[in-house]
PDB file of N, CA and C in Angstrom:
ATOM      1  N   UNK A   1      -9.258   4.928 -11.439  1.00  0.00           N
ATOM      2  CA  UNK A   1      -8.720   4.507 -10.153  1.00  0.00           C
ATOM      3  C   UNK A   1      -7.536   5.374  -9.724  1.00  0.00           C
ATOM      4  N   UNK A   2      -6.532   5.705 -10.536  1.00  0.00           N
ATOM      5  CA  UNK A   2      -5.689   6.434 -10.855  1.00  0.00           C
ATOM      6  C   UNK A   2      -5.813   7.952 -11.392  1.00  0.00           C
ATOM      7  N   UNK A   3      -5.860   9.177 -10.553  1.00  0.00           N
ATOM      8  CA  UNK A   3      -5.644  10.223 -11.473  1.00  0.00           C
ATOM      9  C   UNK A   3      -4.765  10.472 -12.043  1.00  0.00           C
ATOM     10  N   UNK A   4      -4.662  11.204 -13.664  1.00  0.00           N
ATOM     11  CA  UNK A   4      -3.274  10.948 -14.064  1.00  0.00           C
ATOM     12  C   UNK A   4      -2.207  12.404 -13.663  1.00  0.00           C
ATOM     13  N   UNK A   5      -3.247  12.799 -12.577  1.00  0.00           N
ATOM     14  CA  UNK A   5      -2.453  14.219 -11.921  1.00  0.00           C
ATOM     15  C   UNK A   5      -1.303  13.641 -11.034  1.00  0.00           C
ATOM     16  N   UNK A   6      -1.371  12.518 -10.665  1.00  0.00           N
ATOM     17  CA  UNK A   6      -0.764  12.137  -9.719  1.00  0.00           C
ATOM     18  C   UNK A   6      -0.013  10.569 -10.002  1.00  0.00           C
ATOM     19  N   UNK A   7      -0.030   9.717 -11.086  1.00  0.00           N
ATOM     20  CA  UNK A   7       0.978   9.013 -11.864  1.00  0.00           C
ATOM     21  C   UNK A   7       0.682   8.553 -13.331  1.00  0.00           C
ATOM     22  N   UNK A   8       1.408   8.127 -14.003  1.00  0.00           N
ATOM     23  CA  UNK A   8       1.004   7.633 -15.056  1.00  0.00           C
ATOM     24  C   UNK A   8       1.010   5.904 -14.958  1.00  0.00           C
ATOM     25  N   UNK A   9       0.066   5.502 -15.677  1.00  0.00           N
ATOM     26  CA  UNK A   9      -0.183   3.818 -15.654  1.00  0.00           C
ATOM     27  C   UNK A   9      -0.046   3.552 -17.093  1.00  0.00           C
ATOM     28  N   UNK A  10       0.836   1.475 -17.189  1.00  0.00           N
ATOM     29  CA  UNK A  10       0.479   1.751 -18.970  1.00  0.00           C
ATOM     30  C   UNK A  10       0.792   0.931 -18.756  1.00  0.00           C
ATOM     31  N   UNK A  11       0.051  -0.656 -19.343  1.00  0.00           N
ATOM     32  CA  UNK A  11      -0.221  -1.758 -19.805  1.00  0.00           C
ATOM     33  C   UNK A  11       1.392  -1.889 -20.085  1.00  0.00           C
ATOM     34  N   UNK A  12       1.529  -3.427 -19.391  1.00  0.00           N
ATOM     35  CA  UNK A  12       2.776  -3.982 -19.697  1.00  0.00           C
ATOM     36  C   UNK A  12       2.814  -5.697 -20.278  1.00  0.00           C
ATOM     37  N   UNK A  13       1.351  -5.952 -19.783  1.00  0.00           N
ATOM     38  CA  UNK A  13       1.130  -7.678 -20.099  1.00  0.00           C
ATOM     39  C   UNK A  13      -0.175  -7.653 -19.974  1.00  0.00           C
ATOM     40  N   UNK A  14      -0.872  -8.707 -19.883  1.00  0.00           N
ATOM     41  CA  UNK A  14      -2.083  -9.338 -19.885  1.00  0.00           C
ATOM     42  C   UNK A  14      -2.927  -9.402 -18.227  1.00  0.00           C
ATOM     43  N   UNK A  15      -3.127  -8.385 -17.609  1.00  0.00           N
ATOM     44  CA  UNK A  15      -3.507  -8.321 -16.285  1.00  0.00           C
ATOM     45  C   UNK A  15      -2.125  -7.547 -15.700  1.00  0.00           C
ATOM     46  N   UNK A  16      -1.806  -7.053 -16.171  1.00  0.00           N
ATOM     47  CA  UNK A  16      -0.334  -6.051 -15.579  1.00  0.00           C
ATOM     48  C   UNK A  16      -0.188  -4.500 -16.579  1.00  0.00           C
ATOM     49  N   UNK A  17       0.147  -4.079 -15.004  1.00  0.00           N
ATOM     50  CA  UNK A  17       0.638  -2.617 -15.638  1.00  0.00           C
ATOM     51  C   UNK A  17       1.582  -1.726 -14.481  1.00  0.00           C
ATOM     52  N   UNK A  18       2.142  -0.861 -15.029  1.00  0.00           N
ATOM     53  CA  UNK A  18       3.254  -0.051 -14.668  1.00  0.00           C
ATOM     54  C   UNK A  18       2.819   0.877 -13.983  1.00  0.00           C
ATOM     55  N   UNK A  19       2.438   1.410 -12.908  1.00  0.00           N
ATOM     56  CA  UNK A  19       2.900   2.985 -12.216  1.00  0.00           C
ATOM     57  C   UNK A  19       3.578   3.526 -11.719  1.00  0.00           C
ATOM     58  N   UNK A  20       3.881   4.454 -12.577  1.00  0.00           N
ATOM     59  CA  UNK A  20       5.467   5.417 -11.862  1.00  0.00           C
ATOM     60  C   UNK A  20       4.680   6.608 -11.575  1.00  0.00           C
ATOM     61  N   UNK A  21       5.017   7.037 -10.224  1.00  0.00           N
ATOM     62  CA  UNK A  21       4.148   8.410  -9.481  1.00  0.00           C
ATOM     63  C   UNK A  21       5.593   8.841  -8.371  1.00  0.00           C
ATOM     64  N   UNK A  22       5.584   9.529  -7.945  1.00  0.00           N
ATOM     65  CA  UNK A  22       6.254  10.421  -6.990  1.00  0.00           C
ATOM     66  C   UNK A  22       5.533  10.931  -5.621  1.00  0.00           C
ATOM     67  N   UNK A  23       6.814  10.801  -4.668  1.00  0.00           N
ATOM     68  CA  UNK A  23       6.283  11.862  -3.314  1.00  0.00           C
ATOM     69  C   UNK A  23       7.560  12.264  -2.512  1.00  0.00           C
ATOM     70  N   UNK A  24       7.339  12.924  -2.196  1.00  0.00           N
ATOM     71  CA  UNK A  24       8.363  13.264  -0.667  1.00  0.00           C
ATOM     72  C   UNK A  24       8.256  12.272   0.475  1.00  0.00           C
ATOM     73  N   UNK A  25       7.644  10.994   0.482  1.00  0.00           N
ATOM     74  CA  UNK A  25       7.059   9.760   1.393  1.00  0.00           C
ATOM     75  C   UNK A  25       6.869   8.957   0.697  1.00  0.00           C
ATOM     76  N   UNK A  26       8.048   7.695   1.335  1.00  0.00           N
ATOM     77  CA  UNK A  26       7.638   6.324   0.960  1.00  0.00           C
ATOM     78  C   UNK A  26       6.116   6.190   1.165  1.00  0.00           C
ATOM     79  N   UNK A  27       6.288   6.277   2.367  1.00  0.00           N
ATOM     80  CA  UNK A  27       5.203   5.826   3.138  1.00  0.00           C
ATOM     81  C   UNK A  27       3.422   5.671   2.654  1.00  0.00           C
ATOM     82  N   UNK A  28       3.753   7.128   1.821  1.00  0.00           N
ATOM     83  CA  UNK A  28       2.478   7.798   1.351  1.00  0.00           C
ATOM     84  C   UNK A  28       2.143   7.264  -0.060  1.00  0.00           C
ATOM     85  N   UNK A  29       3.270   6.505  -0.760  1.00  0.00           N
ATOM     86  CA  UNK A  29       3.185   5.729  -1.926  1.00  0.00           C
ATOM     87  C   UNK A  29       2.482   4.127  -1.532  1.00  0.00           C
ATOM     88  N   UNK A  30       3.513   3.703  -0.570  1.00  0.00           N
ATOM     89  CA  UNK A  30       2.917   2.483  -0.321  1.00  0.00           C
ATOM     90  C   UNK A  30       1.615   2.626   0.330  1.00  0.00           C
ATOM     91  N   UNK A  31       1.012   3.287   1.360  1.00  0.00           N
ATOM     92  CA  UNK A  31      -0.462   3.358   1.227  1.00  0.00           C
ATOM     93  C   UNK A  31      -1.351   3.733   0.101  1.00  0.00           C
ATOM     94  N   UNK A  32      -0.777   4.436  -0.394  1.00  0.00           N
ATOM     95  CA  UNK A  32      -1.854   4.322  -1.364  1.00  0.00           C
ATOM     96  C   UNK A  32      -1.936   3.362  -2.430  1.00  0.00           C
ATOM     97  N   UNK A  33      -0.902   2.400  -2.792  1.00  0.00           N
ATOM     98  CA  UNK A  33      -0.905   1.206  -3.070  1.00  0.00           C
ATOM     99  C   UNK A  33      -1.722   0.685  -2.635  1.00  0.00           C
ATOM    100  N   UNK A  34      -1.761   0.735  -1.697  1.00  0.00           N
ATOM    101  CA  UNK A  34      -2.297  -0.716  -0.573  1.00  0.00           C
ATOM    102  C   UNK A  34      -4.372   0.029  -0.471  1.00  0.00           C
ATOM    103  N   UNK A  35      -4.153   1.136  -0.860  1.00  0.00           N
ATOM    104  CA  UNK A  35      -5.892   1.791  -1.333  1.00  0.00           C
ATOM    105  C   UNK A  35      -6.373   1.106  -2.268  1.00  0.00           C
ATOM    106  N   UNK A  36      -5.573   0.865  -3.401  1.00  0.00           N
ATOM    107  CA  UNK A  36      -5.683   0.220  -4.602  1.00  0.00           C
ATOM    108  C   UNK A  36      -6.815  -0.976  -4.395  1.00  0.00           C
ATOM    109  N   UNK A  37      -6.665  -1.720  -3.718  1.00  0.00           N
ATOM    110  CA  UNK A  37      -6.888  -3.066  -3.099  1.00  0.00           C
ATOM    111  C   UNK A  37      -6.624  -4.064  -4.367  1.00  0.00           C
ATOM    112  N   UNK A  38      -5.560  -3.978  -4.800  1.00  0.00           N
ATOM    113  CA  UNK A  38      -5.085  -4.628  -5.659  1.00  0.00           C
ATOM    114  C   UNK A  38      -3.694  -5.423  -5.519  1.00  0.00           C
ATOM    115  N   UNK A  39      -2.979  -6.538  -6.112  1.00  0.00           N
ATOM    116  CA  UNK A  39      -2.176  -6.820  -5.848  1.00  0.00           C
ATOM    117  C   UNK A  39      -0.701  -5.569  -6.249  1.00  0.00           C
ATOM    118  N   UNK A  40      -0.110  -5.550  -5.938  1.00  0.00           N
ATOM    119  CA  UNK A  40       1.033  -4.916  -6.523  1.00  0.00           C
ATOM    120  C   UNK A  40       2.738  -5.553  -5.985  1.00  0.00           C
ATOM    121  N   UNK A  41       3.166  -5.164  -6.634  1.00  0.00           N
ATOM    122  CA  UNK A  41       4.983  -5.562  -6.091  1.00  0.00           C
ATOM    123  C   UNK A  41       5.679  -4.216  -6.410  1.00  0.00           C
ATOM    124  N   UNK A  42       6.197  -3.642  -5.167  1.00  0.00           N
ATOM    125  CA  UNK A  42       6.879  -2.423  -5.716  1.00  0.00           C
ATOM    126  C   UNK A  42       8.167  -2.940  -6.236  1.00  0.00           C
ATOM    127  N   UNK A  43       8.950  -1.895  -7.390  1.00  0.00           N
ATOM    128  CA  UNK A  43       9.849  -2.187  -7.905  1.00  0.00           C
ATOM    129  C   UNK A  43      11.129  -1.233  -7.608  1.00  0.00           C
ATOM    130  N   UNK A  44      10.619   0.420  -7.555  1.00  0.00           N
ATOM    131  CA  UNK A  44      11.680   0.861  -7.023  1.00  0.00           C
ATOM    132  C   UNK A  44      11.376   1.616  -6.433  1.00  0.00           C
ATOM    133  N   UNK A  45      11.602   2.770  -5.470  1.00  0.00           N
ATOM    134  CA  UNK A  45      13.053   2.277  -4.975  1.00  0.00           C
ATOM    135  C   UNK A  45      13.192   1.069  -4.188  1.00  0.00           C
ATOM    136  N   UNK A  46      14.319   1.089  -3.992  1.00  0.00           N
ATOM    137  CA  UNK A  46      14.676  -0.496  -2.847  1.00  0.00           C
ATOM    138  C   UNK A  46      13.505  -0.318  -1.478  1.00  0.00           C
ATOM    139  N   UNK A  47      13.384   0.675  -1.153  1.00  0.00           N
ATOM    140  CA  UNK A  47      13.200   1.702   0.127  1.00  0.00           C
ATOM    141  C   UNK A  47      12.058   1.549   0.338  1.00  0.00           C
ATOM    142  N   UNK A  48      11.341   1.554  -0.872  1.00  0.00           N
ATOM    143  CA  UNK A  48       9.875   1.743  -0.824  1.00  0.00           C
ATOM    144  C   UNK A  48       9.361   0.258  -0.295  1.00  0.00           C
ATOM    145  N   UNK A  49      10.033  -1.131  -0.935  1.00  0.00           N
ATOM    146  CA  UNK A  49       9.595  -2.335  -0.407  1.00  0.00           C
ATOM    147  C   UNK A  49      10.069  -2.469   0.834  1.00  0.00           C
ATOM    148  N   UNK A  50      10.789  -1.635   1.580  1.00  0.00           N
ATOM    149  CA  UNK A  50      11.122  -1.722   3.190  1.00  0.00           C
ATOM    150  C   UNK A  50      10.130  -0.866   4.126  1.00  0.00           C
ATOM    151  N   UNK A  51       9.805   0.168   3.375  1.00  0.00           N
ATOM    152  CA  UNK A  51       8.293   0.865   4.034  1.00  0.00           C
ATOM    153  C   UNK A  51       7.209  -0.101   3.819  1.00  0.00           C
ATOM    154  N   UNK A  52       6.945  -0.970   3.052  1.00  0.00           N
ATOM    155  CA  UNK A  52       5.755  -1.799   2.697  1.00  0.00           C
ATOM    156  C   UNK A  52       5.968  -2.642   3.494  1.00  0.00           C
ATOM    157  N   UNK A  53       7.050  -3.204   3.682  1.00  0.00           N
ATOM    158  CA  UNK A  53       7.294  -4.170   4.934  1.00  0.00           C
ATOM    159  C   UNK A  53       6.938  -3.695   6.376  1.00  0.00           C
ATOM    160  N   UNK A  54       7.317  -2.743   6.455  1.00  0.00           N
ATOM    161  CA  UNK A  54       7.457  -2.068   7.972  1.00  0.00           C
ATOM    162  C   UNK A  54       5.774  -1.631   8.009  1.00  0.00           C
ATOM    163  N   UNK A  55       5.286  -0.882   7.322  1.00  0.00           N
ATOM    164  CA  UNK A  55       4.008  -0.399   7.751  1.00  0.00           C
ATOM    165  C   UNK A  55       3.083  -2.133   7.339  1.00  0.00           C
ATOM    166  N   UNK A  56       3.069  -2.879   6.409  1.00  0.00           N
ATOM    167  CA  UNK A  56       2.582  -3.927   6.855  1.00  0.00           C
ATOM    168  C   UNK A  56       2.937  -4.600   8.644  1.00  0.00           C
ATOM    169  N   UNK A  57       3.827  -4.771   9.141  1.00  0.00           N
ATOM    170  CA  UNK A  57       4.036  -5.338  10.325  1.00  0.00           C
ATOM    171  C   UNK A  57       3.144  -4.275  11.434  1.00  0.00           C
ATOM    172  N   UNK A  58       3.384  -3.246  11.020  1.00  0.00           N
ATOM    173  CA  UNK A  58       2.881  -1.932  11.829  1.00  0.00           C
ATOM    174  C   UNK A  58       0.922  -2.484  11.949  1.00  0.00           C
ATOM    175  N   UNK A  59       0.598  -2.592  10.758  1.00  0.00           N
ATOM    176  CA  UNK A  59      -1.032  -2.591  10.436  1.00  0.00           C
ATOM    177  C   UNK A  59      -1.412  -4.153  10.617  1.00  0.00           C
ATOM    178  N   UNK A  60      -1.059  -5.363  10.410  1.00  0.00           N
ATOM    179  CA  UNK A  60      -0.747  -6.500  11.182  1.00  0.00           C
ATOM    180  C   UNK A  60      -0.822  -6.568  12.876  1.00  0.00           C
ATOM    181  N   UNK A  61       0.107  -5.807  13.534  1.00  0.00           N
ATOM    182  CA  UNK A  61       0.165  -5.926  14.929  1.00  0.00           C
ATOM    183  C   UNK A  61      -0.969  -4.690  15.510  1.00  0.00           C
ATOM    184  N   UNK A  62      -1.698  -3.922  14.983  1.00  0.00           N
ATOM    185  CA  UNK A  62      -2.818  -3.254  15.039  1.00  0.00           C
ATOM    186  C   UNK A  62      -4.130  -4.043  15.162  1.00  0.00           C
ATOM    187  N   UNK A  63      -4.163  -4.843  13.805  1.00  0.00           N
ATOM    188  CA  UNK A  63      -5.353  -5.542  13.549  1.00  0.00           C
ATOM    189  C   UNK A  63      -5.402  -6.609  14.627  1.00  0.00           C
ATOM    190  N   UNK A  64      -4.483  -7.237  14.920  1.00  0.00           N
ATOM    191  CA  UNK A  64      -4.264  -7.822  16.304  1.00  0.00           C
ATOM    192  C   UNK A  64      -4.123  -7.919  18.100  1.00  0.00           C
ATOM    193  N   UNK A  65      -3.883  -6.438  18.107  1.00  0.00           N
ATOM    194  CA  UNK A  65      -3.602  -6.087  19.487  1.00  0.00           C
ATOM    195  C   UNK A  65      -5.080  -6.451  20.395  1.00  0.00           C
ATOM    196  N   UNK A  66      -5.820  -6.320  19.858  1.00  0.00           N
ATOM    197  CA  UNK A  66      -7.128  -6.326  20.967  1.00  0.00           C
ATOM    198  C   UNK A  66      -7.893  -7.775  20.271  1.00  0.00           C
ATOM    199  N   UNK A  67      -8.909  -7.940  21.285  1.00  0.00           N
ATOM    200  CA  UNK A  67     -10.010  -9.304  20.916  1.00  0.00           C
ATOM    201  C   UNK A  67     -10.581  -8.961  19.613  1.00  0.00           C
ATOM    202  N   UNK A  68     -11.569  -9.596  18.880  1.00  0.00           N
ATOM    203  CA  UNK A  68     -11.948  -9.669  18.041  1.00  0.00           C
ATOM    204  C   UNK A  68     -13.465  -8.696  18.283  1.00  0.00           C
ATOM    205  N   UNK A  69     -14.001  -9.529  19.795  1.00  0.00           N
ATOM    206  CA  UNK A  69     -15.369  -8.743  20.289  1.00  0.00           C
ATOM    207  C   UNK A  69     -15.236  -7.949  21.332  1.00  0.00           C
ATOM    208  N   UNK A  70     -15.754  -6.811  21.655  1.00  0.00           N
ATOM    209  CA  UNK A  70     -15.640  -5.911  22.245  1.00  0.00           C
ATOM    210  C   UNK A  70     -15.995  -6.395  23.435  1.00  0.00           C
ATOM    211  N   UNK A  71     -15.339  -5.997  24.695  1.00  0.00           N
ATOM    212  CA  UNK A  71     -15.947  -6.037  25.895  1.00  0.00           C
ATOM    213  C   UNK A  71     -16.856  -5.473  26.373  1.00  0.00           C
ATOM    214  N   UNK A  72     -18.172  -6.408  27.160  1.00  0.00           N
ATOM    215  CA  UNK A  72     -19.485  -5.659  27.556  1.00  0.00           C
ATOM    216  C   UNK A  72     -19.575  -4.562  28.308  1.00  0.00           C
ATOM    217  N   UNK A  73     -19.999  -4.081  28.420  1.00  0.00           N
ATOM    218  CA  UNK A  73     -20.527  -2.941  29.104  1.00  0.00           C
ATOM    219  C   UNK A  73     -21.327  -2.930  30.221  1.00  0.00           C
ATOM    220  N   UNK A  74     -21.091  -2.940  31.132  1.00  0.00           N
ATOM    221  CA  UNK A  74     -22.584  -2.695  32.300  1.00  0.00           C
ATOM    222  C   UNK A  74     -23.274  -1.823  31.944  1.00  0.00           C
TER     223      UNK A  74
END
């Protein structure tokens, strides 16, 4: 799920584990979190759970802006 070119993962409990990875972008961490389709809780930086916040509200008010069904067409 993880290449290990790009973080390392390692069992911390019983259905839990650790990834520490790097970028020049919050942003680009927390999406790809959120690729995962897994639960996660970021831990650090502080920064990174304020990009997860913000681009959640961002992708929230997206999924929302329009109807559900498309308008017909003549």
């Amino acid at each position: 799920m993880v290449p290990s070119t790009v973080a390392v993962v390692e069992a911390i409990g019983e259905g839990q584990c650790l990834l520490t990875t790097g970028s020049d972008s919050l942003d680009m961490i927390a999406l790809h979190l959120a690729r995962l389709d897994i639960p996660f809780t970021p831990l650090e930086p502080a920064g990174l759970r304020d990009r997860c916040a913000v681009l959640a509200e961002r992708l929230s008010q997206a999924a929302h802006r329009y109807p559900a069904e498309e308008p017909a067409h003549d």
